[in-house]
Protein backbone atom coordinates (compact mmCIF):
# COMPACT_ATOMS: atom_id res chain seq x y z
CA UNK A 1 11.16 -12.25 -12.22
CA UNK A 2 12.96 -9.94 -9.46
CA UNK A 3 10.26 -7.64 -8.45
CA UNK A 4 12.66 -4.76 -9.06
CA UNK A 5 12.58 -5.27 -12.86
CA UNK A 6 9.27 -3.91 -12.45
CA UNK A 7 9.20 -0.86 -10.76
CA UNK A 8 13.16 -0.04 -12.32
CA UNK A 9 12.53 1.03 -15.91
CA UNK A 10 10.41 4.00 -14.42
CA UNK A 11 11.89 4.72 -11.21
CA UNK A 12 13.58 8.46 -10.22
CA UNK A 13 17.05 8.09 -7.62
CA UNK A 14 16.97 10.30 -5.05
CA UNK A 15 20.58 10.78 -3.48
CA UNK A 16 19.80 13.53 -0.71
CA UNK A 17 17.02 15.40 1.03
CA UNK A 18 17.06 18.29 -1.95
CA UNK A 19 16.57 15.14 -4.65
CA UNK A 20 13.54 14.15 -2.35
CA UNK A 21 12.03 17.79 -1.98
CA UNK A 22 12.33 18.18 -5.71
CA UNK A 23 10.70 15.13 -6.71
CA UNK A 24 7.76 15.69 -3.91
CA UNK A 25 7.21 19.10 -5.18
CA UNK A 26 7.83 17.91 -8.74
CA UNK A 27 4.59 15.81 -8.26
CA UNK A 28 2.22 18.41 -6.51
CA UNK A 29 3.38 21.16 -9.11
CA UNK A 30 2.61 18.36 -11.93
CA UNK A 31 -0.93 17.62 -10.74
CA UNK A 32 -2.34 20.17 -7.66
CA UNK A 33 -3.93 22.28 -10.11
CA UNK A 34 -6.37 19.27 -11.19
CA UNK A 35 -7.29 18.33 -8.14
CA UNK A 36 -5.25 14.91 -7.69
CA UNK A 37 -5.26 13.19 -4.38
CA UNK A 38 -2.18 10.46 -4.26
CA UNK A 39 -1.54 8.05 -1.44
CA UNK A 40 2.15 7.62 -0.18
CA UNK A 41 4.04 4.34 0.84
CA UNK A 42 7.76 4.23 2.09
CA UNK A 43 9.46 0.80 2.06
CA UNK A 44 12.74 0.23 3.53
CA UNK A 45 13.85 -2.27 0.88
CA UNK A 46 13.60 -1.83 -2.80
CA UNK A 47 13.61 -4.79 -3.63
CA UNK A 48 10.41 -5.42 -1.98
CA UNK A 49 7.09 -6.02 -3.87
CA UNK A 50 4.19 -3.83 -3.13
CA UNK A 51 2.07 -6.90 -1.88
CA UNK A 52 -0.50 -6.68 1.07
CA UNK A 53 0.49 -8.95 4.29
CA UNK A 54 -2.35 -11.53 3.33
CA UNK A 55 -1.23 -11.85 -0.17
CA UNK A 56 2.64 -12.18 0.83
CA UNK A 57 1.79 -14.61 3.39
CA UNK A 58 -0.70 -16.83 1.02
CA UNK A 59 2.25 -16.84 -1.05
CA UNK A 60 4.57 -18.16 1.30
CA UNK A 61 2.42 -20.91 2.48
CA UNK A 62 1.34 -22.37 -0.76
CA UNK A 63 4.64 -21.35 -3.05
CA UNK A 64 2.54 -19.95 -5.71
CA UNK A 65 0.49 -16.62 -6.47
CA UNK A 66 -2.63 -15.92 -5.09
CA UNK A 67 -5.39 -14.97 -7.28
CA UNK A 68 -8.18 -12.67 -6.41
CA UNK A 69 -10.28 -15.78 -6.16
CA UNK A 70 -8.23 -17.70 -3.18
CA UNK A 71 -7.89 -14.37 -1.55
CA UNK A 72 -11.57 -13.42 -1.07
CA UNK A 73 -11.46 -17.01 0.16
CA UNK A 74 -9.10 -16.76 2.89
CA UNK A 75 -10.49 -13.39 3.80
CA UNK A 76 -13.81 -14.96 4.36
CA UNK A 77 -12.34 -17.94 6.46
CA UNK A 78 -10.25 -14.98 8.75
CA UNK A 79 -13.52 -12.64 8.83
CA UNK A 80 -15.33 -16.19 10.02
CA UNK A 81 -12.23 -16.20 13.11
CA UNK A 82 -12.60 -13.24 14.03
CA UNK A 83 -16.66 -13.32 14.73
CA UNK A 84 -16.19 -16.65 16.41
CA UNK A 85 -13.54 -15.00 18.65
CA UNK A 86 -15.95 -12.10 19.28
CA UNK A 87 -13.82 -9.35 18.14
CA UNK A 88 -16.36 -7.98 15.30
CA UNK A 89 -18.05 -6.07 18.31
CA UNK A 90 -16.71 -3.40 20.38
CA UNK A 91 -17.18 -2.26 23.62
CA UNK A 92 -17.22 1.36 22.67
CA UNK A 93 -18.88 1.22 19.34
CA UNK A 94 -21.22 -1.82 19.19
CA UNK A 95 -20.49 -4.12 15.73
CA UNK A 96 -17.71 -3.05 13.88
CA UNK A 97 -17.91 -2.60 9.99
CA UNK A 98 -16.05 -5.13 7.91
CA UNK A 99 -13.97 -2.26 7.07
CA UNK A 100 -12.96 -1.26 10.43
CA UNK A 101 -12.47 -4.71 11.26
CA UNK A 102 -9.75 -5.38 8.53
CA UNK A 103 -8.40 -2.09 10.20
CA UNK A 104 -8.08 -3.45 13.46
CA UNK A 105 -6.70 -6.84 12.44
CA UNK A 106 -4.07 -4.47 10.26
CA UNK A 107 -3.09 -2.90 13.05
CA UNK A 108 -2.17 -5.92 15.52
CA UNK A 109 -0.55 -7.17 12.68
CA UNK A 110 -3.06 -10.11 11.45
CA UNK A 111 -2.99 -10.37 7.54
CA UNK A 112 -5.08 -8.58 5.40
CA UNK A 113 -5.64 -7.27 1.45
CA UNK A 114 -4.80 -4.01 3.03
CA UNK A 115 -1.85 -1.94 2.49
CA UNK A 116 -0.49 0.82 4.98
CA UNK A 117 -0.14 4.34 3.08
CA UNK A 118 0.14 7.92 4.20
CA UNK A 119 -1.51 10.82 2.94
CA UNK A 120 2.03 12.89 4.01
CA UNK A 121 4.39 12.05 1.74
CA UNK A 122 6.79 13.35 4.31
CA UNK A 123 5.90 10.40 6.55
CA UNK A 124 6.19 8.32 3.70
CA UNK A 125 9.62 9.49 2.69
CA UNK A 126 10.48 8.64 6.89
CA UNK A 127 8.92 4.86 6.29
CA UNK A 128 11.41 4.70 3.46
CA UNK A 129 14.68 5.76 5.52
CA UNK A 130 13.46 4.45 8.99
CA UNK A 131 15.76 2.38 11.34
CA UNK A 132 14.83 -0.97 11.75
CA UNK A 133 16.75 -2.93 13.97
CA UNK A 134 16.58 -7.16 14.66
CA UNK A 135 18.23 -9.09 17.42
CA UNK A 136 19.56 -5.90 18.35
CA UNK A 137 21.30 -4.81 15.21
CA UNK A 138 20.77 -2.36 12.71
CA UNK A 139 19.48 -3.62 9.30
CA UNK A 140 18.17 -2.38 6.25
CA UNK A 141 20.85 0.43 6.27
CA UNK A 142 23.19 -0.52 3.31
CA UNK A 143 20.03 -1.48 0.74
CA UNK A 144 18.04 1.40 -1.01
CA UNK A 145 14.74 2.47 -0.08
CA UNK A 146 11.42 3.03 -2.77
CA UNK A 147 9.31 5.28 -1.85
CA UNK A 148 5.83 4.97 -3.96
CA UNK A 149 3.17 7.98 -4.90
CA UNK A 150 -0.16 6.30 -6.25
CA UNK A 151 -3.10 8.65 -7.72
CA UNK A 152 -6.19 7.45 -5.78
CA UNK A 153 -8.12 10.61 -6.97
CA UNK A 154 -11.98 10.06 -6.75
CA UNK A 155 -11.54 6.72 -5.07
CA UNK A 156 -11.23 7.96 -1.77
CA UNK A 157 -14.03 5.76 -0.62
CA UNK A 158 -14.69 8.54 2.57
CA UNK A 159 -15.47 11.24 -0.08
CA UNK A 160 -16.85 8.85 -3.06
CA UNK A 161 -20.71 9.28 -3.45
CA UNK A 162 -21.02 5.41 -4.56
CA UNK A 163 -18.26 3.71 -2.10
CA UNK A 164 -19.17 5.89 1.26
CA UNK A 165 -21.22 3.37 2.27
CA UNK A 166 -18.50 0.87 2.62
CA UNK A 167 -17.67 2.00 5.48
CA UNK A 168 -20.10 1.08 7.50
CA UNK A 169 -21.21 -2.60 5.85
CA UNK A 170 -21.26 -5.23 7.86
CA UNK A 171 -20.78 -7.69 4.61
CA UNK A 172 -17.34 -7.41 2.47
CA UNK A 173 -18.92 -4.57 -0.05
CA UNK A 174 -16.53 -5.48 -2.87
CA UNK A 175 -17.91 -7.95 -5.18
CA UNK A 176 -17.38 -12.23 -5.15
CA UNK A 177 -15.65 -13.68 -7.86
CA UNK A 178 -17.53 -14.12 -10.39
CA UNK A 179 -18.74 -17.31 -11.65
CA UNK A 180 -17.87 -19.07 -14.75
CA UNK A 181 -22.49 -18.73 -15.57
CA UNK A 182 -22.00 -15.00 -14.46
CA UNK A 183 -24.13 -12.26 -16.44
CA UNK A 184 -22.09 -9.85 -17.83
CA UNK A 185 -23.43 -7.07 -15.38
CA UNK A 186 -21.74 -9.30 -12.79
CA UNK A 187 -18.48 -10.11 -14.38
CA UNK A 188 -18.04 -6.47 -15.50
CA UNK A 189 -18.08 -5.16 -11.44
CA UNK A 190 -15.71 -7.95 -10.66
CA UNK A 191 -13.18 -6.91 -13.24
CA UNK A 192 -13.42 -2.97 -12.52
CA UNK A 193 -12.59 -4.49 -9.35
CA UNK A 194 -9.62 -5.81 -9.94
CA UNK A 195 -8.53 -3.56 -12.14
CA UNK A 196 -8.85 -0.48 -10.00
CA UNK A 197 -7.15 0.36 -7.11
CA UNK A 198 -9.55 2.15 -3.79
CA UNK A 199 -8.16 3.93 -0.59
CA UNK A 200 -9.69 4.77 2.71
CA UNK A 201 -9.20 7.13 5.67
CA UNK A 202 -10.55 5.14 9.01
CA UNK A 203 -11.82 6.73 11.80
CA UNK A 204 -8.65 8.05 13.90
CA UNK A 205 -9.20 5.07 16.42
CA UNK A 206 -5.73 5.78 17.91
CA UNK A 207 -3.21 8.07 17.71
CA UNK A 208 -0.69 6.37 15.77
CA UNK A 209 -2.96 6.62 12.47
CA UNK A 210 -3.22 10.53 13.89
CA UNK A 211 0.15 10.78 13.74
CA UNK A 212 0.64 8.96 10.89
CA UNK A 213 -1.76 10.69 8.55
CA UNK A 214 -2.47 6.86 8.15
CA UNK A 215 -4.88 5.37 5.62
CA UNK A 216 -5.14 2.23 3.13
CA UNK A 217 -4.87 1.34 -0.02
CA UNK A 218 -6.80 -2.35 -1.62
CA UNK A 219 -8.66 -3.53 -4.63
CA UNK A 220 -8.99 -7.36 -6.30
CA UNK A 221 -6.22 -8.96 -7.37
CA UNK A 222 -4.48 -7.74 -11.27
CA UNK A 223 -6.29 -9.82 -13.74
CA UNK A 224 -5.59 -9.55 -17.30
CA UNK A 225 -8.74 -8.97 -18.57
CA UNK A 226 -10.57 -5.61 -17.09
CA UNK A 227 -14.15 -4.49 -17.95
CA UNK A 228 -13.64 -3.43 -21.55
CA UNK A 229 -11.27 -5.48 -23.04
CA UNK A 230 -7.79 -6.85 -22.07
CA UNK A 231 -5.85 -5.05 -19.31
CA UNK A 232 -2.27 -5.03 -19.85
CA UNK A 233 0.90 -4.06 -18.59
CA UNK A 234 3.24 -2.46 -21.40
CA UNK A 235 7.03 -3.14 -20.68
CA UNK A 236 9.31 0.21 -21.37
CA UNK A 237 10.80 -1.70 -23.97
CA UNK A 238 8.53 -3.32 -26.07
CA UNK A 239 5.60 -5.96 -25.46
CA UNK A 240 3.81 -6.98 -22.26
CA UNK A 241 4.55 -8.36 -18.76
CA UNK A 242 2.72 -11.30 -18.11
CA UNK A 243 0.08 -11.41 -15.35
CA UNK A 244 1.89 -13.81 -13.21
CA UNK A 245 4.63 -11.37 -13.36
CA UNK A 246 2.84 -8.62 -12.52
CA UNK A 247 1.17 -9.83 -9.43
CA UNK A 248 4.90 -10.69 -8.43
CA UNK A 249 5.78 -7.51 -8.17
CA UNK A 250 2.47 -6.11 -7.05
CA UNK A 251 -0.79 -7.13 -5.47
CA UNK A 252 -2.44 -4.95 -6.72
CA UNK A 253 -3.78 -3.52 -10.31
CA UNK A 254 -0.93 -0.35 -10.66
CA UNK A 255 1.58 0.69 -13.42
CA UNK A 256 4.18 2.45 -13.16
CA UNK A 257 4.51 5.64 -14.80
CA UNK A 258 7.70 8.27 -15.52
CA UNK A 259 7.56 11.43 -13.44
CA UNK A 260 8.57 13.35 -16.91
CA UNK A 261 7.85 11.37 -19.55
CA UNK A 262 9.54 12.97 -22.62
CA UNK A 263 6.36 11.98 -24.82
CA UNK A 264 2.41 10.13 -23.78
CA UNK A 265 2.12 10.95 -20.48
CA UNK A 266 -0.86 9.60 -18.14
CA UNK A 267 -3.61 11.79 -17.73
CA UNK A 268 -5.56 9.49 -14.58
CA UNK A 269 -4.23 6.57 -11.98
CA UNK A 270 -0.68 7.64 -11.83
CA UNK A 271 1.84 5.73 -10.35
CA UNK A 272 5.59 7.06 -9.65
CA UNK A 273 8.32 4.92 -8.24
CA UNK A 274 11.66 7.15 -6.10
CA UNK A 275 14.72 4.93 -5.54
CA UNK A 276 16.70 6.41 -2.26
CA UNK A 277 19.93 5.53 -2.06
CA UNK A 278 21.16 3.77 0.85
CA UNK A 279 23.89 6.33 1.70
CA UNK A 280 21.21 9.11 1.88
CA UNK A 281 19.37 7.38 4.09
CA UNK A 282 20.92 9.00 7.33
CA UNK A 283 20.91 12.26 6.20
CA UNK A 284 17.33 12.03 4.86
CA UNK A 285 16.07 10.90 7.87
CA UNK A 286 18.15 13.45 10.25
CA UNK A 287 16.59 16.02 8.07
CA UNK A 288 12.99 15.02 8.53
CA UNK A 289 13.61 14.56 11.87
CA UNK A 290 15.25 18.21 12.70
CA UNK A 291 12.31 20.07 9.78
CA UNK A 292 9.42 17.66 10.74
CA UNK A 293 10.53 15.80 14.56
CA UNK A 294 9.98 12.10 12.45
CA UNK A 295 11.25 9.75 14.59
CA UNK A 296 10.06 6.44 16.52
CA UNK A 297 8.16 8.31 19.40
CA UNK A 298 6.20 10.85 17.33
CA UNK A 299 5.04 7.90 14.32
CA UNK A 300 4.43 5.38 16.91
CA UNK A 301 2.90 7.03 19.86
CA UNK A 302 1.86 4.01 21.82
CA UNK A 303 2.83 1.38 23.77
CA UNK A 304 3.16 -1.03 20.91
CA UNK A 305 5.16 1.25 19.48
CA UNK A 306 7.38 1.66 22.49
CA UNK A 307 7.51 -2.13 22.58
CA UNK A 308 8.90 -2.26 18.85
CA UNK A 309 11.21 0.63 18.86
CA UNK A 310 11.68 1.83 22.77
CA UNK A 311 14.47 -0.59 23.45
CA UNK A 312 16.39 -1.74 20.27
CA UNK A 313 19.60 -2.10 21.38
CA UNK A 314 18.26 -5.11 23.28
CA UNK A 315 18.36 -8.59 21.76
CA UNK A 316 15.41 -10.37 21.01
CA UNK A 317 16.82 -13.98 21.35
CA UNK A 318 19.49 -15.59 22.50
């Protein structure tokens, strides 16, 4: 299955900055008065699942999909690496968290079940239109963008009574996979688990997640059976996508919903799905840059940054 079959049947097109304001405001006017908090994330590509770096990468090395079961795994065996290397203490802070581990090895780039979102959905709509270049060349300039707004209302771990304490565990907090002799206290957390999806704010370690309004999304892997009975994924047609086909498009437990459903609606966990248009990309981004000043040196204000983006004009490789 394309990944794009997915997200398409409930997708909005955006063709210009006023189709993006409209559809930004269309959300907060839809929900602000209840109180919803949603996490943003801009891809360049459409066509791109919504996968975290560890998943995508498991899934490249061993040509199938990962389930919640081999990723804990290979989190465990990279959490093992990085306390043999000594990195799970810091010279400023002492031990670091598990949390703020993951954070770190997000940030450099090492795989992990996280996935980069912005609380802004400005920034996120600049993620979606950025400039990428490669060997010195512009790419990603004649494919549409998606840009992705996913309710993570009282799952905010920072401001979640039962999930603050995450934070500052030095163990992974979120539960094993359960065994096949599991009680069904046990096998109940590990399905809410992967069938929910969390967020988290770190600690503004560095500016970039400052000037990013930065923050995560994660959860367990989409299963298709949650805590109270089956958890399924309704096509907009008619029947069900199967589970292998929903983890290809997605890593984690979402659906898709319509922005203005004509009938049903969603009341909790909304998920909305913008398609920009390559040709508005330009304009889009000159815009957020002249409202905003979104551009390379003001959402990556460090020297990694500089190193990605300072110099693209220059080839990479021969």
């Amino acid at each position: 299955m394309n990944p794009e079959d997915f997200w398409a049947p409930y997708e909005k097109e955006i063709t210009s900055f006023d189709d993006l304001y409209n559809v930004i405001e269309a959300v907060f006017k839809k929900w602000s008065s209840k109180n919803k908090l949603f996490a943003w994330r801009g891809n360049v590509d459409a066509r791109w699942p919504l996968h975290s770096s560890l998943y995508r990468r498991l899934y490249w090395t061993r040509g199938a999909l990962p389930d919640e079961r081999e990723l804990y795994k290979k989190e465990g065996d990279i959490l093992k690496d990085v306390h043999r290397w000594g990195l799970h203490v810091s010279t400023n802070v002492g031990r670091l968290s598990v949390l703020n581990q993951l954070a770190a090895l997000q940030h450099y780039g090492a795989p992990t079940r996280m996935i980069d979102v912005t609380f802004n959905p400005w920034i996120a709509a600049w993620f979606a239109v950025e400039k990428k270049w490669d060997n010195g060349g512009e790419v990603y300039e004649d494919v549409d963008a998606r840009l992705f707004a996913i309710d993570v209302t009282n799952r905010l771990i920072n401001e979640n009574d039962e999930f603050r304490k995450w934070e500052d565990n030095f163990k992974r907090p979120w539960p094993k996979p359960a065994a096949q002799n599991a009680n069904d206290e046990e096998k109940k957390i590990y399905r809410t688990w992967c069938t929910k999806v969390f967020a988290w704010k770190p600690p503004r370690f560095d500016s970039r997640i400052a000037a990013q309004n930065g923050g995560f999304i994660f959860g367990g892997v989409p299963m298709s059976q949650g805590p109270e009975g089956p958890n399924q994924w309704p096509k907009d047609g008619a029947g069900y996508w199967r589970i292998h086909e929903v983890r290809q498009a997605t890593s984690l437990s979402i659906r898709p919903h319509k922005l203005n459903a004509s009938r049903g609606g969603v009341t909790q966990d909304a998920v909305y799905t913008f398609r920009i248009k390559s040709e508005a990309k330009e304009s889009i981004r000159m815009q957020l840059e002249k409202n905003f000043g979104y551009k390379h040196s003001t959402i990556y204000p460090d020297f990694t940054g500089f190193s990605l983006f300072g110099t693209p004009e220059l080839k990479t490789r021969p």
